[in-house]
PDB file of N, CA and C in Angstrom:
ATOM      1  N   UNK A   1     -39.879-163.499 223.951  1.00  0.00           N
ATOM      2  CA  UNK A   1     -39.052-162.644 224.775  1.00  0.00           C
ATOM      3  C   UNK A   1     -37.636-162.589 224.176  1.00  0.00           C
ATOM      4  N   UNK A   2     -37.022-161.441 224.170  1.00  0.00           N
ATOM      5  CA  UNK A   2     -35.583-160.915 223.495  1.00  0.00           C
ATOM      6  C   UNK A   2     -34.924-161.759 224.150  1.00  0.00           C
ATOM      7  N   UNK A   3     -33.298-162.282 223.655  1.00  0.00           N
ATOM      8  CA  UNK A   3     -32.207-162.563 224.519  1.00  0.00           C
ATOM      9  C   UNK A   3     -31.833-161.875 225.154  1.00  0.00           C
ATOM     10  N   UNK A   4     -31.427-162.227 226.638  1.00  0.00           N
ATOM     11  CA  UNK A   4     -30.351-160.649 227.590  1.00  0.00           C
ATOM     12  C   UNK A   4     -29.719-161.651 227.789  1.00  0.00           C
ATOM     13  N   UNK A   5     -28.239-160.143 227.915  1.00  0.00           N
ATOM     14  CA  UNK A   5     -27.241-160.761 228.569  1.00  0.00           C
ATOM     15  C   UNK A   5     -26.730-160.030 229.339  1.00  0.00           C
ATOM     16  N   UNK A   6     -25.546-160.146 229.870  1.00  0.00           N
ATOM     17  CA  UNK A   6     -24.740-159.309 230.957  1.00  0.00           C
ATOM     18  C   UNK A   6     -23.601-159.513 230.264  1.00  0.00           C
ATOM     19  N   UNK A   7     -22.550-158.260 230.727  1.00  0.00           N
ATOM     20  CA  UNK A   7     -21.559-158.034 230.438  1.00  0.00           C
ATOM     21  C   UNK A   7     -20.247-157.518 231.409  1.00  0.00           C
ATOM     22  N   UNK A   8     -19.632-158.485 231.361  1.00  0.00           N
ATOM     23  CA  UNK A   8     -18.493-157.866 232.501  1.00  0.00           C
ATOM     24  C   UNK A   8     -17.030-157.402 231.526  1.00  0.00           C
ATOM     25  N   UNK A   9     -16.748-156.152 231.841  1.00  0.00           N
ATOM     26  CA  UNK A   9     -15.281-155.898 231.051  1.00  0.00           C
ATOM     27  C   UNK A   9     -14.511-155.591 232.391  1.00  0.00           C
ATOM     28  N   UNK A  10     -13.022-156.253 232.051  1.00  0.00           N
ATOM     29  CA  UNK A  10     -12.114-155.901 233.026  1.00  0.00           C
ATOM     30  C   UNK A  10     -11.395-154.952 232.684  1.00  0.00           C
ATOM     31  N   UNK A  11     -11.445-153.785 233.106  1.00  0.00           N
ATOM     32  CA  UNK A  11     -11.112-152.363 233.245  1.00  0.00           C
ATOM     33  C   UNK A  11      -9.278-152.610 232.619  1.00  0.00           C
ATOM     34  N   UNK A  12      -8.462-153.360 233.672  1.00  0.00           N
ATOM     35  CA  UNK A  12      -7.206-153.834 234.227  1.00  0.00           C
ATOM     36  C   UNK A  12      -6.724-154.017 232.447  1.00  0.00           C
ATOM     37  N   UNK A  13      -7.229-154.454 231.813  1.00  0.00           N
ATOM     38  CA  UNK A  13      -7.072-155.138 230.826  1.00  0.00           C
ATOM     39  C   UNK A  13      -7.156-154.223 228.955  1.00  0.00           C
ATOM     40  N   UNK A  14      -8.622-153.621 229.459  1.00  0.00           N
ATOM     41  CA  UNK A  14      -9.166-152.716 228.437  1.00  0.00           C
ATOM     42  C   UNK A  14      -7.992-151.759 228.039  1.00  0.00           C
ATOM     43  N   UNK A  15      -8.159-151.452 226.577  1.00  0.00           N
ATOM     44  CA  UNK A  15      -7.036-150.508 226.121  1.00  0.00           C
ATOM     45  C   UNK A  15      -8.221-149.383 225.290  1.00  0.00           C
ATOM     46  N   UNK A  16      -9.420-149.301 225.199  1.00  0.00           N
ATOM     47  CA  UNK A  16     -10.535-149.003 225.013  1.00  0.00           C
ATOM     48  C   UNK A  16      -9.540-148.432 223.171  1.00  0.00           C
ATOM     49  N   UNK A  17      -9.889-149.391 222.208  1.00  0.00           N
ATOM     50  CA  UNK A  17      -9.736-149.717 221.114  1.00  0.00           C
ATOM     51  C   UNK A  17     -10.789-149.805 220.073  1.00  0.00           C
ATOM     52  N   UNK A  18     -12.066-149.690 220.964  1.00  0.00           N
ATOM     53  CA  UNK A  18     -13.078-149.648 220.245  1.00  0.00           C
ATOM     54  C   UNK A  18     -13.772-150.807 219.682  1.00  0.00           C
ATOM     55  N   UNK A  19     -13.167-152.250 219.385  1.00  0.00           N
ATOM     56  CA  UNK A  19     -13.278-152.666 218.477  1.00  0.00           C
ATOM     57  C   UNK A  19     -15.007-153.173 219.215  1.00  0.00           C
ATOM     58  N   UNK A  20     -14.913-153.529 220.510  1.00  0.00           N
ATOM     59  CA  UNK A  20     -16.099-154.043 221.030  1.00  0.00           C
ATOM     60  C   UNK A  20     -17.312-152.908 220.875  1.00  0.00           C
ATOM     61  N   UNK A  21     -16.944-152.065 220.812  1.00  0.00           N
ATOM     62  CA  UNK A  21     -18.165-150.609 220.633  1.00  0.00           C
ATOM     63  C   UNK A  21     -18.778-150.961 219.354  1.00  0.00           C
ATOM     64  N   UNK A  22     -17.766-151.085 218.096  1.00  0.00           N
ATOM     65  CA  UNK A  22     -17.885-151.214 216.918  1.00  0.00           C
ATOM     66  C   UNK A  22     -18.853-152.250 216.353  1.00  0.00           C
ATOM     67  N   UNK A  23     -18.466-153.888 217.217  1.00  0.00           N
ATOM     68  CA  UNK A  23     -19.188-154.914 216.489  1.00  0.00           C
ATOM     69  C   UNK A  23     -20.398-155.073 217.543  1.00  0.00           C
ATOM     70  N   UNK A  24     -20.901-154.186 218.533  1.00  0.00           N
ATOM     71  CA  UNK A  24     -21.816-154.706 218.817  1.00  0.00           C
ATOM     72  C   UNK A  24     -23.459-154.329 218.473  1.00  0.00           C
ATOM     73  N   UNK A  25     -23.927-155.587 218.032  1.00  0.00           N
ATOM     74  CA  UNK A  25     -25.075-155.121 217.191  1.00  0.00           C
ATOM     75  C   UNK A  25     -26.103-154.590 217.627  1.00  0.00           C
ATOM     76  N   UNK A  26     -26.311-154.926 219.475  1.00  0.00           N
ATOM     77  CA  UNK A  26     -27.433-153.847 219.587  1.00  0.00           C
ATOM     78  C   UNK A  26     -26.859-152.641 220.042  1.00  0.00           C
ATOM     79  N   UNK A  27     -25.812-152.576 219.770  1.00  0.00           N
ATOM     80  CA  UNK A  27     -25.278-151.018 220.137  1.00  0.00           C
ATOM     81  C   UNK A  27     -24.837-150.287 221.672  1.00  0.00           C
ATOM     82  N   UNK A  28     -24.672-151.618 221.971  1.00  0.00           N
ATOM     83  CA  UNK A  28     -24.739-151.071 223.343  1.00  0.00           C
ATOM     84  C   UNK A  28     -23.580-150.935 224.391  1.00  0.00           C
ATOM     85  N   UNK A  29     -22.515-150.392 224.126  1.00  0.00           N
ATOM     86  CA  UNK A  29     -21.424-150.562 224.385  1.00  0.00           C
ATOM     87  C   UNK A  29     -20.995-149.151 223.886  1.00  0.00           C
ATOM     88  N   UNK A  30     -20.164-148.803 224.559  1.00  0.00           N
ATOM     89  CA  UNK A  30     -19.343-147.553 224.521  1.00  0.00           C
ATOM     90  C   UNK A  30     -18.088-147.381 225.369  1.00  0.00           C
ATOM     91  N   UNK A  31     -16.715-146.276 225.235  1.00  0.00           N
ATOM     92  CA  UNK A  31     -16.390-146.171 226.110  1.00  0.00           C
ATOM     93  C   UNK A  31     -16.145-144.890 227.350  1.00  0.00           C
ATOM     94  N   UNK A  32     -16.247-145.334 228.254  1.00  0.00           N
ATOM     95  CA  UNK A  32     -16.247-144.252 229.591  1.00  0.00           C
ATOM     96  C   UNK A  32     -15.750-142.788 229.259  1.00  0.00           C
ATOM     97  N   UNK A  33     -16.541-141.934 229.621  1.00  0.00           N
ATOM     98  CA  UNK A  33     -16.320-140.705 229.485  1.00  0.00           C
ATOM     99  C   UNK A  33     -15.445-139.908 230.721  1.00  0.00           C
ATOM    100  N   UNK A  34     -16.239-140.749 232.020  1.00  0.00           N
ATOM    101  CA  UNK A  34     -15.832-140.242 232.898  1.00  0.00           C
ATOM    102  C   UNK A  34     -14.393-140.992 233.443  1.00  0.00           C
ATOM    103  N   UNK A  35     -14.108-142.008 233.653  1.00  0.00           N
ATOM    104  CA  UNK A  35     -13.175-142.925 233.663  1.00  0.00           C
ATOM    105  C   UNK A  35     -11.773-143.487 233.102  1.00  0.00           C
ATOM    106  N   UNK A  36     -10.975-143.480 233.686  1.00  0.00           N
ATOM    107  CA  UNK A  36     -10.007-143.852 232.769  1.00  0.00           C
ATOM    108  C   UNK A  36      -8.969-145.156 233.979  1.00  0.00           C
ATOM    109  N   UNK A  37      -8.672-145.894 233.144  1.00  0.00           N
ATOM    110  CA  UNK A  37      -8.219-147.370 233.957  1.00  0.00           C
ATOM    111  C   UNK A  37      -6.586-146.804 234.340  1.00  0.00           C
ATOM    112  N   UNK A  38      -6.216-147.809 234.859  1.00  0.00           N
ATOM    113  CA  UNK A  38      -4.457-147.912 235.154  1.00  0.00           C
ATOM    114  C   UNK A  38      -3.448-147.400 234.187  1.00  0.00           C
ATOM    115  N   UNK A  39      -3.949-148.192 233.097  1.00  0.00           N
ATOM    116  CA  UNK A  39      -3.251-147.520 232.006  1.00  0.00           C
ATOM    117  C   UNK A  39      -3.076-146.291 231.141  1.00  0.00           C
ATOM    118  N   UNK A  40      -4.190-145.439 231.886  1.00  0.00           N
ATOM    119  CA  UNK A  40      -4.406-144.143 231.502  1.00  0.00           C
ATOM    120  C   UNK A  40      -5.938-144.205 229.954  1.00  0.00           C
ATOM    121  N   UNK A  41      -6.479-145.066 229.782  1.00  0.00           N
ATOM    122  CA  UNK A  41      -7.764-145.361 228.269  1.00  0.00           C
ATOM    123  C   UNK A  41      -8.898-145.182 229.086  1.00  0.00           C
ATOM    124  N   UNK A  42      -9.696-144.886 228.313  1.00  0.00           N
ATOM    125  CA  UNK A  42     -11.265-144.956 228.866  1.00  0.00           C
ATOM    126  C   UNK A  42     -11.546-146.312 228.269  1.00  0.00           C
ATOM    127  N   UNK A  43     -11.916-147.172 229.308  1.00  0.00           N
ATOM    128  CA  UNK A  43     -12.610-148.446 228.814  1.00  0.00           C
ATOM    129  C   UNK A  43     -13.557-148.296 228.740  1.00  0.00           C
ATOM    130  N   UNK A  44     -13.901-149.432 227.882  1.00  0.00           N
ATOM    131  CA  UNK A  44     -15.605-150.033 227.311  1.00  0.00           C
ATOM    132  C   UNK A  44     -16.715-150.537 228.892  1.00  0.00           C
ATOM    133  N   UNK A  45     -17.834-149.797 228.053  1.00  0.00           N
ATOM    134  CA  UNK A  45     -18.686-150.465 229.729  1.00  0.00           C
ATOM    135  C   UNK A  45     -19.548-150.304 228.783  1.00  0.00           C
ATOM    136  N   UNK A  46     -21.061-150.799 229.391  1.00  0.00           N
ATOM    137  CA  UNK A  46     -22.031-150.839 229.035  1.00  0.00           C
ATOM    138  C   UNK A  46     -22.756-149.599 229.003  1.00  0.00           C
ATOM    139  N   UNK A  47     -23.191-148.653 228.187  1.00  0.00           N
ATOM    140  CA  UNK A  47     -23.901-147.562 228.323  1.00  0.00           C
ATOM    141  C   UNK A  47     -25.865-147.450 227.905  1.00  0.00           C
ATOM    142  N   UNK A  48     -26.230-148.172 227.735  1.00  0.00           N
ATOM    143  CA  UNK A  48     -27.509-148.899 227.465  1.00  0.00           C
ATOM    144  C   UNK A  48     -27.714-150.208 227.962  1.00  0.00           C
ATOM    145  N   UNK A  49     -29.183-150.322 228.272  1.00  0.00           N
ATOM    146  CA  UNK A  49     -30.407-151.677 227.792  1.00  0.00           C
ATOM    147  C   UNK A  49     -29.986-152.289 226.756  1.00  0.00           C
ATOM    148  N   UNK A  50     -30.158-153.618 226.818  1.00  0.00           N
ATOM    149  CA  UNK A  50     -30.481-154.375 225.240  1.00  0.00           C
ATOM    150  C   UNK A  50     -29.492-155.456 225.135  1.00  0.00           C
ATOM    151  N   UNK A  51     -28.581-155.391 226.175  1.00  0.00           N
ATOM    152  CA  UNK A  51     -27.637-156.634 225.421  1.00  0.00           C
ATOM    153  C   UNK A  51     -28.072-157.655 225.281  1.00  0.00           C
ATOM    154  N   UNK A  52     -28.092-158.496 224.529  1.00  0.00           N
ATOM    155  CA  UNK A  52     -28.565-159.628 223.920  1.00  0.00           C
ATOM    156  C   UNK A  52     -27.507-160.957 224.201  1.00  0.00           C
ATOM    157  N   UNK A  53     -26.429-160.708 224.771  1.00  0.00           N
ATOM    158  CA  UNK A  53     -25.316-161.562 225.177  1.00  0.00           C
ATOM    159  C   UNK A  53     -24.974-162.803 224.065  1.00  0.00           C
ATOM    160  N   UNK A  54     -25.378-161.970 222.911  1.00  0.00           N
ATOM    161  CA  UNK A  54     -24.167-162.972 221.586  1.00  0.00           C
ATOM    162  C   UNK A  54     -22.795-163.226 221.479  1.00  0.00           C
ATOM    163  N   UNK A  55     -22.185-161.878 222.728  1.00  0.00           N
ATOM    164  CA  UNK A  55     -20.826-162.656 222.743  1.00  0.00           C
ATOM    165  C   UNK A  55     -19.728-162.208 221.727  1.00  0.00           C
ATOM    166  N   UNK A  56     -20.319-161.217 220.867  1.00  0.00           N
ATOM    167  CA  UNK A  56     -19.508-160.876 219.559  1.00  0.00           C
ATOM    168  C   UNK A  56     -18.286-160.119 219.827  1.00  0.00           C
ATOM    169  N   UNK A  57     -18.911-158.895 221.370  1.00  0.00           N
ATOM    170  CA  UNK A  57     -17.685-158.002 222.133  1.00  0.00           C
ATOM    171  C   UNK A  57     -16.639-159.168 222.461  1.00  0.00           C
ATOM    172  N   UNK A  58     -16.623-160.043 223.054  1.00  0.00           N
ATOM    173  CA  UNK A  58     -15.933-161.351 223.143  1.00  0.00           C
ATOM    174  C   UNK A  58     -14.660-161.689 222.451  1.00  0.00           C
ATOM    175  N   UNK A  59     -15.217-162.039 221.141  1.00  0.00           N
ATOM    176  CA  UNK A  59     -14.796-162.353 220.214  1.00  0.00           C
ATOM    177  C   UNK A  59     -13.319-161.476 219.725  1.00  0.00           C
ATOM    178  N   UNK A  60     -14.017-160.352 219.602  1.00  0.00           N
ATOM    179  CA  UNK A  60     -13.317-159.101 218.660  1.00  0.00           C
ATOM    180  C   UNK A  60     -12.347-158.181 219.684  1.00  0.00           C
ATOM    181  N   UNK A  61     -12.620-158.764 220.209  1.00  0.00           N
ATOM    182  CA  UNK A  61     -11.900-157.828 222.143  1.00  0.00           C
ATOM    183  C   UNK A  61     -10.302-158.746 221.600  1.00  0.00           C
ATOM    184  N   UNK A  62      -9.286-157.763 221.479  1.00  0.00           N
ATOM    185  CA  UNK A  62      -7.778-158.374 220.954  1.00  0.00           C
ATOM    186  C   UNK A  62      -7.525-158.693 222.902  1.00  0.00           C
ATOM    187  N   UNK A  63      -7.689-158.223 223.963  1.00  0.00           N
ATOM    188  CA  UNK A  63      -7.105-158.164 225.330  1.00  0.00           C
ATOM    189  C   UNK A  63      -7.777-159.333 226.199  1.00  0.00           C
ATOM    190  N   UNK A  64      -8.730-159.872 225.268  1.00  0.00           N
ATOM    191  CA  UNK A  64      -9.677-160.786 226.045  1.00  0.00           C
ATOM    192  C   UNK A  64     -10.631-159.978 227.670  1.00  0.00           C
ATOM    193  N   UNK A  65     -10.795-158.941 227.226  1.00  0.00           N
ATOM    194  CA  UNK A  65     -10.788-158.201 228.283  1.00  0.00           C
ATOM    195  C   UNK A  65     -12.590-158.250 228.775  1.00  0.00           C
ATOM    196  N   UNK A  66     -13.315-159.238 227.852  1.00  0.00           N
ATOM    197  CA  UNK A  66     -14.677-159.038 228.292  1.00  0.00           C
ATOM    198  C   UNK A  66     -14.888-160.273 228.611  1.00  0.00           C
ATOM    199  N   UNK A  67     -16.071-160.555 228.957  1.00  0.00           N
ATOM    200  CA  UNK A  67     -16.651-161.576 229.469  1.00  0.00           C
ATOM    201  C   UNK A  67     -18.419-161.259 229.149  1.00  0.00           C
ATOM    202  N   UNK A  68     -19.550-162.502 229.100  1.00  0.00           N
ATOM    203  CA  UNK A  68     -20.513-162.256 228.312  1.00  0.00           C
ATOM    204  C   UNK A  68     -21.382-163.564 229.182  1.00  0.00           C
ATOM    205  N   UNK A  69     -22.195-163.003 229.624  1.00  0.00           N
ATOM    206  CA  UNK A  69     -22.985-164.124 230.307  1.00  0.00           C
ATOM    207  C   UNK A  69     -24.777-164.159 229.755  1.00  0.00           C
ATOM    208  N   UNK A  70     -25.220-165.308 229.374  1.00  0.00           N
ATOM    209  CA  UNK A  70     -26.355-165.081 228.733  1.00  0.00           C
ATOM    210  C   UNK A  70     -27.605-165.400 229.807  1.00  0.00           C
ATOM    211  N   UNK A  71     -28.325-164.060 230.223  1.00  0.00           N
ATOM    212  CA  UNK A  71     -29.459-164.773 231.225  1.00  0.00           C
ATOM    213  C   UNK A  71     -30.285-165.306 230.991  1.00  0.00           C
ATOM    214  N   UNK A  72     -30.991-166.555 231.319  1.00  0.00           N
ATOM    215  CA  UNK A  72     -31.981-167.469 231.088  1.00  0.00           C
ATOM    216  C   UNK A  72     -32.891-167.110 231.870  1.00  0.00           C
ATOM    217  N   UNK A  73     -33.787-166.987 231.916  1.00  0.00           N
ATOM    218  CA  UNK A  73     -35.630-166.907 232.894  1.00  0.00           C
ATOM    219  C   UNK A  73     -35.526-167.907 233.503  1.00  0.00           C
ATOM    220  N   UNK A  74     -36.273-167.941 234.450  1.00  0.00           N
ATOM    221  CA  UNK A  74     -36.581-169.332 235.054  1.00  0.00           C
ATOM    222  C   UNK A  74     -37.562-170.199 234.221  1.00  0.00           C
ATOM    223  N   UNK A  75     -38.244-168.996 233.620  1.00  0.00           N
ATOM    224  CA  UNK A  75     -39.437-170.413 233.090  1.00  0.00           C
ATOM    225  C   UNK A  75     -38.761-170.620 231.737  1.00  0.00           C
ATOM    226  N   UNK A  76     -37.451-169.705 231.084  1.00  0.00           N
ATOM    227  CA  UNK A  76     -36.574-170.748 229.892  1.00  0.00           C
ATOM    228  C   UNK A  76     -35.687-172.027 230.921  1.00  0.00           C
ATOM    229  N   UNK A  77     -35.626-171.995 231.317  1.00  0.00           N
ATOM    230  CA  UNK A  77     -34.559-172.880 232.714  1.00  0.00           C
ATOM    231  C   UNK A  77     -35.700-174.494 232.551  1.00  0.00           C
ATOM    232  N   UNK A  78     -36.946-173.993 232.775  1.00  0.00           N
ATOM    233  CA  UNK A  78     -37.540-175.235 233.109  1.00  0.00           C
ATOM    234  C   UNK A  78     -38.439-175.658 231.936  1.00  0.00           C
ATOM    235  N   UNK A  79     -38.017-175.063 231.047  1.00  0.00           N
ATOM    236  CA  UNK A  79     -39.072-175.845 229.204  1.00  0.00           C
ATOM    237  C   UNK A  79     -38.372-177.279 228.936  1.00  0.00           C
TER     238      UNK A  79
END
């Protein structure tokens, strides 16, 4: 079974810079078309299936503006 993950970006924060669109490898990240934050940017959200929660948007995010949670199964929980 694939890795998933979840992804939380804080809007408040996002300057939608791209860089998280850019490094993420299953591609799944984009930013808002319809939306635009406080600061006037379309932030990054999730626009697809597939995250794999490696954490790389994380990384490369200059605003610290994401967050990356990796879901475990229950039956990975209890091996």
């Amino acid at each position: 079974m694939p890795a998933k993950g979840r992804v939380e970006i804080n809007e408040k924060y996002c300057k939608g810079c791209e860089l998280c669109v850019e490094a993420c490898p299953p591609g799944v990240l984009g930013l808002s078309k319809q939306r635009l934050n406080a600061k006037g940017y379309h932030p990054a959200e999730l626009i697809a299936a597939g995250c794999t929660g490696c954490g790389v948007c994380t990384v490369v995010c200059p605003e610290a503006a994401i967050e990356v949670f990796r879901v475990v199964s229950a039956r990975a929980a209890t091996a």
